[in-house]
Protein backbone atom coordinates (compact mmCIF):
# COMPACT_ATOMS: atom_id res chain seq x y z
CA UNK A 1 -0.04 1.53 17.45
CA UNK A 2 0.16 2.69 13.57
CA UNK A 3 -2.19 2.30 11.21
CA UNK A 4 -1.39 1.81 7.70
CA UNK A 5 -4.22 2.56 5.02
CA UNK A 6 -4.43 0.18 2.25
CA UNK A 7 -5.40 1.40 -1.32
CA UNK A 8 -6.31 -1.01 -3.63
CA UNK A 9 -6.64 -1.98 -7.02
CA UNK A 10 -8.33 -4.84 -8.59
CA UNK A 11 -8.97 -6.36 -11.93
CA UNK A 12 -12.14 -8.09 -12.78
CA UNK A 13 -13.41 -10.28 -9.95
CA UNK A 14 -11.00 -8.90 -7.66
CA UNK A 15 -7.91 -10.84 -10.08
CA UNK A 16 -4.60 -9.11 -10.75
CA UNK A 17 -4.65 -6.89 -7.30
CA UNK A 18 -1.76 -4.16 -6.43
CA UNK A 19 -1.95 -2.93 -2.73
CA UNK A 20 -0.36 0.29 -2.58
CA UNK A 21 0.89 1.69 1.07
CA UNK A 22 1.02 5.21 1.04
CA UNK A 23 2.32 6.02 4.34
CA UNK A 24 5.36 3.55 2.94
CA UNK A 25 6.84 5.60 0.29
CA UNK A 26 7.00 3.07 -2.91
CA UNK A 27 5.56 -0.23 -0.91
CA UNK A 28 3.22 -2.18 -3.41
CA UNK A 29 2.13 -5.81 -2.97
CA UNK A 30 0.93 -7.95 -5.95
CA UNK A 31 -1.34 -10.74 -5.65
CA UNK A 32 -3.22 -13.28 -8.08
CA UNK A 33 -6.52 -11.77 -6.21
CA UNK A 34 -7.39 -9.69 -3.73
CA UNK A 35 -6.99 -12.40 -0.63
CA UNK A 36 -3.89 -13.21 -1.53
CA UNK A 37 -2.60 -9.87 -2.14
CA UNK A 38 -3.48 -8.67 1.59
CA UNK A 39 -2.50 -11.80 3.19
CA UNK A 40 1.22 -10.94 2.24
CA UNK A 41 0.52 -6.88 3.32
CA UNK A 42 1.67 -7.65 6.69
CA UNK A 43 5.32 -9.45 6.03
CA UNK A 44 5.77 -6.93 3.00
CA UNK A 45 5.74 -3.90 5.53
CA UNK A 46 7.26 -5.85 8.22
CA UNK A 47 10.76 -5.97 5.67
CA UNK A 48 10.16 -2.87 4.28
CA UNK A 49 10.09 -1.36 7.88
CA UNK A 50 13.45 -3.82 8.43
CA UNK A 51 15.20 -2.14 5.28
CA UNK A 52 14.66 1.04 6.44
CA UNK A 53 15.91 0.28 9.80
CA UNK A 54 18.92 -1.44 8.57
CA UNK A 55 19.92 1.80 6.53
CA UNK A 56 19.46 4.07 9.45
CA UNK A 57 17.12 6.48 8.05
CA UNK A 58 13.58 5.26 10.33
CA UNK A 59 13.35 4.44 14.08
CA UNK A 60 10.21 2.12 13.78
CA UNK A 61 11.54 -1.96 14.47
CA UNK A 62 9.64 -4.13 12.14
CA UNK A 63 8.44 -5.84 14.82
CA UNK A 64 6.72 -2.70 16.33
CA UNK A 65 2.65 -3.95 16.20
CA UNK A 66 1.11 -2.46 13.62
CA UNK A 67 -2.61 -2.61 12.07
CA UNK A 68 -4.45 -1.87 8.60
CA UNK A 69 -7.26 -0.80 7.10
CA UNK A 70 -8.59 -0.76 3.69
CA UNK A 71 -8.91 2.55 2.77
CA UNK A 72 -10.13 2.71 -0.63
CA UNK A 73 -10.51 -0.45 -3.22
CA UNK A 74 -10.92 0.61 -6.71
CA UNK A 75 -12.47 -2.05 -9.48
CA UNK A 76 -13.41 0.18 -12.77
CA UNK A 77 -10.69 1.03 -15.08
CA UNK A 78 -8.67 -0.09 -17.56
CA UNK A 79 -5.51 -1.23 -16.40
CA UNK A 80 -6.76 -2.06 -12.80
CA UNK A 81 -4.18 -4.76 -11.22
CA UNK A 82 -1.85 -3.86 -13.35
CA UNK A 83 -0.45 -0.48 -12.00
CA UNK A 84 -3.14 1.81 -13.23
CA UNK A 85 -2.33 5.08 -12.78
CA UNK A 86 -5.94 7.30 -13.73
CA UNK A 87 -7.84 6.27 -11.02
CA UNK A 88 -5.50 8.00 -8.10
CA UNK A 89 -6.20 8.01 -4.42
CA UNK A 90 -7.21 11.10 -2.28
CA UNK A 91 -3.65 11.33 -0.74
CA UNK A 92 -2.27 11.75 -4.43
CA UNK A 93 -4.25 14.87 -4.77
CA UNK A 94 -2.86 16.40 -1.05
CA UNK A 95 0.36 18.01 -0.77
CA UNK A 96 2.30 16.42 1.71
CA UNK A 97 4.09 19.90 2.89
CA UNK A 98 2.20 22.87 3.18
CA UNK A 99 2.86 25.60 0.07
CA UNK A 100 4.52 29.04 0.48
């Protein structure tokens, strides 16, 4: 079974938060507040796996089981919930192919 890790953002009180999948290239999910936001995780990789499908270019089925895991939830910064981009996540500072 996959595992997706889940980085998160939040606002103040946990308003405003962006889920970001990194394993799923571009895949963010937006939510009023943090509950909401990772209730809808599931069916928001679920079509993004079905898009990808449908263009030919990954072999997963959306309904292949999958699970999450929070990986990280950040709540200081500026922006947070709104697509902050200073705070990062540890994959962002990886390279995702080894360098000559």
């Amino acid at each position: 079974m996959i595992e997706y890790s889940l980085y998160l953002e939040s606002g103040q009180k946990k308003k405003k938060t962006m889920v970001h999948v990194l394993d799923l290239l571009g895949l963010v999910v937006c939510g009023s507040t943090t509950d909401e936001a990772l209730t809808a995780v599931p069916a928001s990789i679920c079509k993004y796996l079905t898009f990808l499908h449908n263009q030919g270019g990954e072999s997963l089925e959306a309904s292949s089981p999958f699970s999450t895991r929070t990986a990280t939830h950040v709540m200081e910064g500026g922006w947070l919930g709104e697509g902050d981009p200073t705070p990062g996540f540890s994959p962002d500072f990886s390279h995702s192919t080894p360098l000559s």
